[in-house]
C-alpha atoms as a PDB file:
ATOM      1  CA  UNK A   1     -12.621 -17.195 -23.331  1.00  0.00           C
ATOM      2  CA  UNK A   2      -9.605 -15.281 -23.271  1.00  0.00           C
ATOM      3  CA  UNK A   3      -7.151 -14.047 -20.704  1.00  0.00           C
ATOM      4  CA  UNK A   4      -8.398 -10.466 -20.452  1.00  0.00           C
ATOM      5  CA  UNK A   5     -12.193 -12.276 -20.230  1.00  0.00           C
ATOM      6  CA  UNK A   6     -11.028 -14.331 -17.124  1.00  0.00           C
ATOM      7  CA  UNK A   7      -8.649 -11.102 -15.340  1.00  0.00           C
ATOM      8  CA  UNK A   8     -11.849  -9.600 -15.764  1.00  0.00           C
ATOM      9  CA  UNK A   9     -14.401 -12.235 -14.439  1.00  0.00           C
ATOM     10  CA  UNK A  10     -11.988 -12.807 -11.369  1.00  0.00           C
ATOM     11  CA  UNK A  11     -12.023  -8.783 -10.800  1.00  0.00           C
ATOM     12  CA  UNK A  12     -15.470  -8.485 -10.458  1.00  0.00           C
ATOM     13  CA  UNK A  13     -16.150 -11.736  -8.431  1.00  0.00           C
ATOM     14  CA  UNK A  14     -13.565 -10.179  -6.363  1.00  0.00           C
ATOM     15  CA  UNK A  15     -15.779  -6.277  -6.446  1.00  0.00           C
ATOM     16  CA  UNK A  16     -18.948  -8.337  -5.986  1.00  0.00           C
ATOM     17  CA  UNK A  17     -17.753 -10.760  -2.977  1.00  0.00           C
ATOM     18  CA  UNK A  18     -16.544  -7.360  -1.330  1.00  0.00           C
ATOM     19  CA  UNK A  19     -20.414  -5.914  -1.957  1.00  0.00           C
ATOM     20  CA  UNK A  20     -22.028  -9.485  -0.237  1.00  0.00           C
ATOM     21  CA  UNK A  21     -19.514  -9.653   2.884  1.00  0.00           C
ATOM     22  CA  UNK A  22     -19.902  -6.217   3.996  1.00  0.00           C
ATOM     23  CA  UNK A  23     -23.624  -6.177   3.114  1.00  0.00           C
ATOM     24  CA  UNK A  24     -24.224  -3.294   0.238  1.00  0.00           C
ATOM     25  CA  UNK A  25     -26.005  -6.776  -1.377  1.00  0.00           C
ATOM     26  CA  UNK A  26     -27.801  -7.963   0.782  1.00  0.00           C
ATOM     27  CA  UNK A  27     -28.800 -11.657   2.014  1.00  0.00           C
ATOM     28  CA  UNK A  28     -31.333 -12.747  -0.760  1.00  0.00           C
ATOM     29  CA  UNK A  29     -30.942  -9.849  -2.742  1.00  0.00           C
ATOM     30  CA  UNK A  30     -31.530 -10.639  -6.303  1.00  0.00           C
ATOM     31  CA  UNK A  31     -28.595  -9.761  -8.567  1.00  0.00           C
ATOM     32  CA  UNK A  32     -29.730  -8.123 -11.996  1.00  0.00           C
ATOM     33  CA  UNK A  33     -26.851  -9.007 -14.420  1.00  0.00           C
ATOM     34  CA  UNK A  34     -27.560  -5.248 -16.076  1.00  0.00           C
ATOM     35  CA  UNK A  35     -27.586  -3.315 -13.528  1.00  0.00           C
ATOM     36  CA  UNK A  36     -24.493  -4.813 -12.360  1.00  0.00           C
ATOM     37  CA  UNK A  37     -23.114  -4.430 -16.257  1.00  0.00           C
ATOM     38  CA  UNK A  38     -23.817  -0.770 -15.717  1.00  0.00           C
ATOM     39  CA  UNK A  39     -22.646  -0.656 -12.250  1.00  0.00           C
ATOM     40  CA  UNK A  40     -18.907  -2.050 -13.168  1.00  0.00           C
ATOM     41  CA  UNK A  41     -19.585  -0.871 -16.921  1.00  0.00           C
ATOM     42  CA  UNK A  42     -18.224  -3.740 -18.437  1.00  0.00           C
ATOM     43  CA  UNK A  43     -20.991  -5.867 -20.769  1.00  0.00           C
ATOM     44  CA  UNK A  44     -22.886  -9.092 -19.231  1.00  0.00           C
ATOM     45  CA  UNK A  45     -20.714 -12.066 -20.763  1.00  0.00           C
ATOM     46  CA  UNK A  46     -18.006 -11.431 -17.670  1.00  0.00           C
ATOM     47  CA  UNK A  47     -20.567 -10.364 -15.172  1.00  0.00           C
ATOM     48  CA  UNK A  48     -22.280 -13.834 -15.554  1.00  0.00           C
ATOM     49  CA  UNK A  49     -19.409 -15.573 -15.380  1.00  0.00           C
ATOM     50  CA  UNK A  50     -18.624 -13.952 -12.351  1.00  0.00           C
ATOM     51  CA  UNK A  51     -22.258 -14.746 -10.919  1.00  0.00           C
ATOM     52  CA  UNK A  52     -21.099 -18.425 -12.225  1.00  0.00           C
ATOM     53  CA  UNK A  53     -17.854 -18.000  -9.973  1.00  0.00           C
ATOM     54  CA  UNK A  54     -19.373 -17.125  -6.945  1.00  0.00           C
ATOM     55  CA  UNK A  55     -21.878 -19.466  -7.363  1.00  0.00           C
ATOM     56  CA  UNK A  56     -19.346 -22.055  -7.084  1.00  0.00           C
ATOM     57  CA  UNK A  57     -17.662 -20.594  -4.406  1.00  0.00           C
ATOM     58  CA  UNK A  58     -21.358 -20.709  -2.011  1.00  0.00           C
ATOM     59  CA  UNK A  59     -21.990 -16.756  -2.083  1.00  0.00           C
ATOM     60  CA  UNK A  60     -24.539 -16.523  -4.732  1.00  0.00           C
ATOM     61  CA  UNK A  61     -27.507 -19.204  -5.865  1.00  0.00           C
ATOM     62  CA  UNK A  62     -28.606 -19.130  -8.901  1.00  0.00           C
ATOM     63  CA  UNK A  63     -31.831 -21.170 -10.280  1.00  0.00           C
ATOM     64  CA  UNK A  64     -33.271 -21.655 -13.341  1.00  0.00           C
ATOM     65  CA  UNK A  65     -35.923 -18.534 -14.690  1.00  0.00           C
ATOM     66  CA  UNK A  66     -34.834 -16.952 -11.364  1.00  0.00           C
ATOM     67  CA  UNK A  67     -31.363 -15.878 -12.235  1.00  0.00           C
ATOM     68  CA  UNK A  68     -29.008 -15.165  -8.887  1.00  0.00           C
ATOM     69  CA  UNK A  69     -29.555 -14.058  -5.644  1.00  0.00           C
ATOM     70  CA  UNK A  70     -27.027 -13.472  -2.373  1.00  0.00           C
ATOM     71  CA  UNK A  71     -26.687 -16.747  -0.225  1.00  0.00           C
ATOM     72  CA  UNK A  72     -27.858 -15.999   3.880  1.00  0.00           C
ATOM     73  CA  UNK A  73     -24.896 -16.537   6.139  1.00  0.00           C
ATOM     74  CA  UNK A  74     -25.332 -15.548  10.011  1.00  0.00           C
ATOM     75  CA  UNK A  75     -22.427 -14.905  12.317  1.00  0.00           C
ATOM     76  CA  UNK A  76     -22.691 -18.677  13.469  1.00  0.00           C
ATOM     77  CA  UNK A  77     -22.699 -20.147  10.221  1.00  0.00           C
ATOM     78  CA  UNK A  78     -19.481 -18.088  10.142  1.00  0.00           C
ATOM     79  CA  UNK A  79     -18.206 -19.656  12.684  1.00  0.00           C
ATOM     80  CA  UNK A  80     -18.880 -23.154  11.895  1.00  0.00           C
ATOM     81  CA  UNK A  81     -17.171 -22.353   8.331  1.00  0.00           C
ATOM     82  CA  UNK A  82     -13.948 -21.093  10.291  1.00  0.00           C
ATOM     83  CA  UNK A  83     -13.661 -23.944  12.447  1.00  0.00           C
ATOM     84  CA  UNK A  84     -13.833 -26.606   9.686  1.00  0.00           C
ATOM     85  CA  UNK A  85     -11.122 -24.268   7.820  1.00  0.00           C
ATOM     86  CA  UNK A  86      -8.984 -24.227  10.705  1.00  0.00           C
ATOM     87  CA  UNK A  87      -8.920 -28.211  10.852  1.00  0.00           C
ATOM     88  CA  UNK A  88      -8.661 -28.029   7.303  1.00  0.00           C
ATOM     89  CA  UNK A  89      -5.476 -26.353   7.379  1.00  0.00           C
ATOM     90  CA  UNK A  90      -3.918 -28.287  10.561  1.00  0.00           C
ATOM     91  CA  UNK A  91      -4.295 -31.550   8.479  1.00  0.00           C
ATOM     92  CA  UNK A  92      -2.851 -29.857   6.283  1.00  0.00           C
ATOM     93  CA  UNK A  93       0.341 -28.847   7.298  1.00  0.00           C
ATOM     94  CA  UNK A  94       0.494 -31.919   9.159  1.00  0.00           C
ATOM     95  CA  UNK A  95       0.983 -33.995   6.549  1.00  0.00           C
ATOM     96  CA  UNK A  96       3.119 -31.389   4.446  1.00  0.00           C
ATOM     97  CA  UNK A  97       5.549 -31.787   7.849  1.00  0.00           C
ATOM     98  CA  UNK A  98       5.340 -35.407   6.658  1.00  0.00           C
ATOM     99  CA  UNK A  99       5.443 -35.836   2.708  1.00  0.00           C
ATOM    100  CA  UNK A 100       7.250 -32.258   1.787  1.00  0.00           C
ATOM    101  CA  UNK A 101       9.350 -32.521  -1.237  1.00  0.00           C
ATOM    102  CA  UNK A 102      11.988 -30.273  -2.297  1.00  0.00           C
ATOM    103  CA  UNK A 103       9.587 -28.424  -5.285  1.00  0.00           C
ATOM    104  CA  UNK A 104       6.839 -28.069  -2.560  1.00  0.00           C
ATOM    105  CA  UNK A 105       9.176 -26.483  -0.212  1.00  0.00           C
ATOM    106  CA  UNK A 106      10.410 -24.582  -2.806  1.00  0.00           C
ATOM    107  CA  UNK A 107       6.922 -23.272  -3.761  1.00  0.00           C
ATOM    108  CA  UNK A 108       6.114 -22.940   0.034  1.00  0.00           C
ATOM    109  CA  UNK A 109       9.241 -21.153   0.901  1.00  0.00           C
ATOM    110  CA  UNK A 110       8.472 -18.705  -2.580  1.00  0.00           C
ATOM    111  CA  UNK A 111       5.162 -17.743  -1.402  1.00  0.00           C
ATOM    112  CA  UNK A 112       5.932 -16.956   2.046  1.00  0.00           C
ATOM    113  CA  UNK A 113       8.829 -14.332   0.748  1.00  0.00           C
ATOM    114  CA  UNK A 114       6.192 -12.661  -1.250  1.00  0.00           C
ATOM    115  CA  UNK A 115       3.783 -12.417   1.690  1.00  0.00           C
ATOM    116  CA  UNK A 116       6.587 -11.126   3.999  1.00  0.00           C
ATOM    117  CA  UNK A 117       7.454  -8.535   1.002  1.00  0.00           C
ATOM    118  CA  UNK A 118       3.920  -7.618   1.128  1.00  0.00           C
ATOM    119  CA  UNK A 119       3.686  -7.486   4.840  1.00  0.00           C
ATOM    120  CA  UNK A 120       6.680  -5.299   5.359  1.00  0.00           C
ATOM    121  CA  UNK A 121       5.319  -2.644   3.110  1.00  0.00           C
ATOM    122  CA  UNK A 122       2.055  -2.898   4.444  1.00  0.00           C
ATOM    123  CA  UNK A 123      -0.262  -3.690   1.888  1.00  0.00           C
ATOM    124  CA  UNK A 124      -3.172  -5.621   3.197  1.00  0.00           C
ATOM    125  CA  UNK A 125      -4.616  -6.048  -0.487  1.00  0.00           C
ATOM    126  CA  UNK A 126      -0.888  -7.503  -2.237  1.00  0.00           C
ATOM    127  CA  UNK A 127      -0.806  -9.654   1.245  1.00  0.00           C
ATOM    128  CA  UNK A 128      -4.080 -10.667   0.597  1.00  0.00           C
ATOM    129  CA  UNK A 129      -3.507 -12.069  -2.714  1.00  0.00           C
ATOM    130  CA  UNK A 130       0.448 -13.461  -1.680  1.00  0.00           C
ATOM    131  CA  UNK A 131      -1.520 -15.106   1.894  1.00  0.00           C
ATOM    132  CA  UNK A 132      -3.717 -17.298  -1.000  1.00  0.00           C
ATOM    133  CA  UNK A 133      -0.850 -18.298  -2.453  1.00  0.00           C
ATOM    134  CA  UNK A 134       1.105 -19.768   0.315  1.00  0.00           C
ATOM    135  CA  UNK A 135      -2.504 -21.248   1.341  1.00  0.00           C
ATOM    136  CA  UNK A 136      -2.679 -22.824  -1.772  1.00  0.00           C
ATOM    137  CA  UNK A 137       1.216 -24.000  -1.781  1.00  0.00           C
ATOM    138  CA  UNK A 138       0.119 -25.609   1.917  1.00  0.00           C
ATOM    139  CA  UNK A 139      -2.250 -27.416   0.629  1.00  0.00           C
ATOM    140  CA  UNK A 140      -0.493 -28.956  -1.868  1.00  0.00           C
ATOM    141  CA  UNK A 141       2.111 -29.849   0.084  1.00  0.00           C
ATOM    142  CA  UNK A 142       0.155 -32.367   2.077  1.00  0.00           C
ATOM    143  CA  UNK A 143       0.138 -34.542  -0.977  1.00  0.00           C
ATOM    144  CA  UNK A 144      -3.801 -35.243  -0.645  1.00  0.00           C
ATOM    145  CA  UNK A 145      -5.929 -34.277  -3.303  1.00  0.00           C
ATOM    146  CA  UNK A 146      -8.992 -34.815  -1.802  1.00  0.00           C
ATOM    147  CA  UNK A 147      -7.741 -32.509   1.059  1.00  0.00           C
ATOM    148  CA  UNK A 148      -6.668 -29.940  -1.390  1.00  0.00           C
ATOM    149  CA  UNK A 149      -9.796 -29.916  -3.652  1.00  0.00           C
ATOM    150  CA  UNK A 150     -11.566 -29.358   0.086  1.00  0.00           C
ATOM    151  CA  UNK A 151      -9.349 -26.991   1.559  1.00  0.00           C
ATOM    152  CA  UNK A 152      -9.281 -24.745  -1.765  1.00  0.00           C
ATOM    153  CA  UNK A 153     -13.189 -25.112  -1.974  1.00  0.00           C
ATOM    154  CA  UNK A 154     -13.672 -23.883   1.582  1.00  0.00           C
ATOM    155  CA  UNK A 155     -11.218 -21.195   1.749  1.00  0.00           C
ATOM    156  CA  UNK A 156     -12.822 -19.620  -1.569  1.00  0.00           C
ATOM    157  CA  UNK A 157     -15.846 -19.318   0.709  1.00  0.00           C
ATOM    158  CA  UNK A 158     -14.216 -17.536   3.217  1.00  0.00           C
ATOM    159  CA  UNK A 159     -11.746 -15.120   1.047  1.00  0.00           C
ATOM    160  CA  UNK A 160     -13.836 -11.745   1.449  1.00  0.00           C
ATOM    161  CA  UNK A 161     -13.918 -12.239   5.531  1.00  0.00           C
ATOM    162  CA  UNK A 162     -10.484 -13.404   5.598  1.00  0.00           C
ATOM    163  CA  UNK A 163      -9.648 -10.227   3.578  1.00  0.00           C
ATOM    164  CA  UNK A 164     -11.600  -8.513   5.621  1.00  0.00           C
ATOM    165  CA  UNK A 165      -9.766  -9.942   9.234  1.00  0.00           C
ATOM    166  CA  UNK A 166      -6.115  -8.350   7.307  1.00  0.00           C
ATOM    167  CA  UNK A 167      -7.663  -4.890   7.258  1.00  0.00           C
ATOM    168  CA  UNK A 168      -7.666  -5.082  11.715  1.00  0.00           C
ATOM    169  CA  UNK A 169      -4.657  -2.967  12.578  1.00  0.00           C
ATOM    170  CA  UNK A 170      -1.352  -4.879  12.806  1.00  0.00           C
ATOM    171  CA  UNK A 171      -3.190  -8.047  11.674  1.00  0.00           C
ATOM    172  CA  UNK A 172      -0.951  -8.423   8.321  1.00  0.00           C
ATOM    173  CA  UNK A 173       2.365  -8.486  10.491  1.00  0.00           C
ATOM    174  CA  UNK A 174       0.713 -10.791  13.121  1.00  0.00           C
ATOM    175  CA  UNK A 175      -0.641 -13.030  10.287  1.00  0.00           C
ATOM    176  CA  UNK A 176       3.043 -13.375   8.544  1.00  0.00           C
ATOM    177  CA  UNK A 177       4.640 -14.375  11.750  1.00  0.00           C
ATOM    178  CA  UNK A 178       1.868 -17.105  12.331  1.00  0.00           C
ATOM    179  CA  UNK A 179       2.822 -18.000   8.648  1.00  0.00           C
ATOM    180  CA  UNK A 180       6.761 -18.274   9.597  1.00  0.00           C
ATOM    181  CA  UNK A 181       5.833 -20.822  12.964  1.00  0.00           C
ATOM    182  CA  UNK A 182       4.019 -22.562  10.258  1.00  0.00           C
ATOM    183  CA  UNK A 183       6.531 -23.143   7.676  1.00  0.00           C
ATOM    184  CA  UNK A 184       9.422 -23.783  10.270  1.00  0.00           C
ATOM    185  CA  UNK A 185       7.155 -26.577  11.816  1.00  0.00           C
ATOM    186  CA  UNK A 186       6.856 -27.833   8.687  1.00  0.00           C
ATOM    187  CA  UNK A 187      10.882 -27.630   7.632  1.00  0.00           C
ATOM    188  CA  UNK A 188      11.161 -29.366  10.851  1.00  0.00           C
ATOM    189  CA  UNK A 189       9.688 -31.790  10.163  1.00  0.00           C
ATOM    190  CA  UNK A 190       7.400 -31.558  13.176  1.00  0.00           C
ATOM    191  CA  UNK A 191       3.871 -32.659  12.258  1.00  0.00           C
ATOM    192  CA  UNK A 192       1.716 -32.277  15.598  1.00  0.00           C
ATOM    193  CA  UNK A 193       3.738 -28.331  15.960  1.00  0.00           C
ATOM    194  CA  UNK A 194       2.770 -27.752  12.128  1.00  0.00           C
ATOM    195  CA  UNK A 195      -1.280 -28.371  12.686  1.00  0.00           C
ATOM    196  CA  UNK A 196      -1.312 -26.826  16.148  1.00  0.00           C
ATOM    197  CA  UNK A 197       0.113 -23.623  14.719  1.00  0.00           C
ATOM    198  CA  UNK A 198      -1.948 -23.854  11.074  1.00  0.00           C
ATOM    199  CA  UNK A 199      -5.336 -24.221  13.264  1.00  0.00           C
ATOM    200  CA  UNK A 200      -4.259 -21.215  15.746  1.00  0.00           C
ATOM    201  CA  UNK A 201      -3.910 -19.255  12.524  1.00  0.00           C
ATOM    202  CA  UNK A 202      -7.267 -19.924  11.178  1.00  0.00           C
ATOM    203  CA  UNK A 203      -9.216 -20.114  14.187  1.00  0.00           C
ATOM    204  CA  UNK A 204     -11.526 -17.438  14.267  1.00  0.00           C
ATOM    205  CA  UNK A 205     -12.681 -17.159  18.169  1.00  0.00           C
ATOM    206  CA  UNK A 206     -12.922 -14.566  21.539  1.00  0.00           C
ATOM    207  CA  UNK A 207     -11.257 -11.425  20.348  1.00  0.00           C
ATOM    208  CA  UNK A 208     -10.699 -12.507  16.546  1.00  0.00           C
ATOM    209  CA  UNK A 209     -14.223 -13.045  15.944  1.00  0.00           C
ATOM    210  CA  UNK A 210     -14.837  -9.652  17.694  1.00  0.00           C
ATOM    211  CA  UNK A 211     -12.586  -7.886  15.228  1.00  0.00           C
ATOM    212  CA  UNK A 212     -14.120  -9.762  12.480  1.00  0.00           C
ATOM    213  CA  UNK A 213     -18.026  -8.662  13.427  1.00  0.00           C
ATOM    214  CA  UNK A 214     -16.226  -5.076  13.660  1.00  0.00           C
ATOM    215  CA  UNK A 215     -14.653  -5.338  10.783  1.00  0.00           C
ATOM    216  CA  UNK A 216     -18.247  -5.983   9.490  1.00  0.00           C
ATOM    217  CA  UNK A 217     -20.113  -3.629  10.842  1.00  0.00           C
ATOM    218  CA  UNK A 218     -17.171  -0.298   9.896  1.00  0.00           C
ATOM    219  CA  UNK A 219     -17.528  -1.211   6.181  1.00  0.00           C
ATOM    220  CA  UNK A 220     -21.476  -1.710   6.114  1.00  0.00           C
ATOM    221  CA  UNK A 221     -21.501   1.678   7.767  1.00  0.00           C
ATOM    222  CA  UNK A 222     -19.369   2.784   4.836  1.00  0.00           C
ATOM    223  CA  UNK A 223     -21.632   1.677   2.410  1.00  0.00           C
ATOM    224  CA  UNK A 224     -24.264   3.611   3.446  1.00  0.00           C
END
């Protein structure tokens, strides 16, 4: 498959991730690989691969003679995810505080300019895709790959409502400066400030999780 095949696979599992989380597919809603052809009028071969994407990623099932269908997640579920993300991420950048090497800081140090560029001209959607890859640059940082294959797995799962948590006013700004206690924990060399700091980022609770539901419910209404 070529590059223009995958830019456009990744596109539409990014189009069709945005149609599950805010609920224009719904929860075991069967996904017709023509109509979505049609819809995104692009041929089947990168819509299934997309399907195949997001099947990977938990947001779509698909079974034999049955094609795909939307996976049911309910607000706790959600919750349960975030909180195994947020420990995720505190291991995390506790051991990065530990084991970082000068190309991982250097990749670390990269990706956090570009979310910062990204943050001060207030793009949620370039933050978006800059806040993955400092993420990613985290998580390889902690020199695990076991964490890093688990970490990347789980916050795949959670990209649409994390994208969706940037769009709450100011939250791009906030999110950066959570970013910057992170990486100077790490730099520090301070592992127990580095995972308290990485799991306040993630943790999705009280008014966070009230933004998040509202975040929800605005773009379902807009879908209407």
């Amino acid at each position: 498959m070529g590059p223009g095949m995958v830019s456009t696979a990744h596109r539409l599992r990014d189009e069709i991730e945005g149609l599950i989380v805010t609920g224009v597919l719904a929860p075991g809603e069967k996904l017709d690989e023509v109509q979505l052809a049609n819809r995104f009028a692009v041929s089947r071969t990168p819509i299934r691969e997309a399907l195949q994407q997001l099947a990977a990623a938990g947001f779509v099932e698909i079974r034999l003679r049955r094609g795909a269908t939307v996976v049911r997640i309910g607000p706790e579920r959600l919750v349960e995810m975030f909180e195994v993300m947020a420990e995720l991420e505190a291991m995390c950048a506790r051991l990065a505080a530990r084991r970082l090497s000068d190309a991982d800081r250097a990749a670390l140090l990269e990706a956090h300019a570009s979310c910062r560029a990204a943050a001060e001209r207030e793009d949620p959607d370039a933050y978006y895709y800059e806040n993955e890859r400092f993420h990613y640059a985290l998580y390889r940082a902690a020199r695990n790959g076991v964490l890093e294959e688990e970490a990347r797995r789980m916050h795949a799962r959670l990209k649409p409502y994390r994208r969706l948590q940037l769009r709450v006013r100011n939250r791009v700004g906030a999110s950066w400066r959570e970013h910057d206690g992170i990486v100077q924990a790490i730099l520090d060399g301070d592992p127990a400030q580095a995972a308290d700091r990485a799991r306040a980022h993630v943790t999705v609770q009280g008014e966070r999780f009230a933004d998040l539901m509202a975040s929800l419910a605005q773009y379902n209404l807009a879908a209407e």
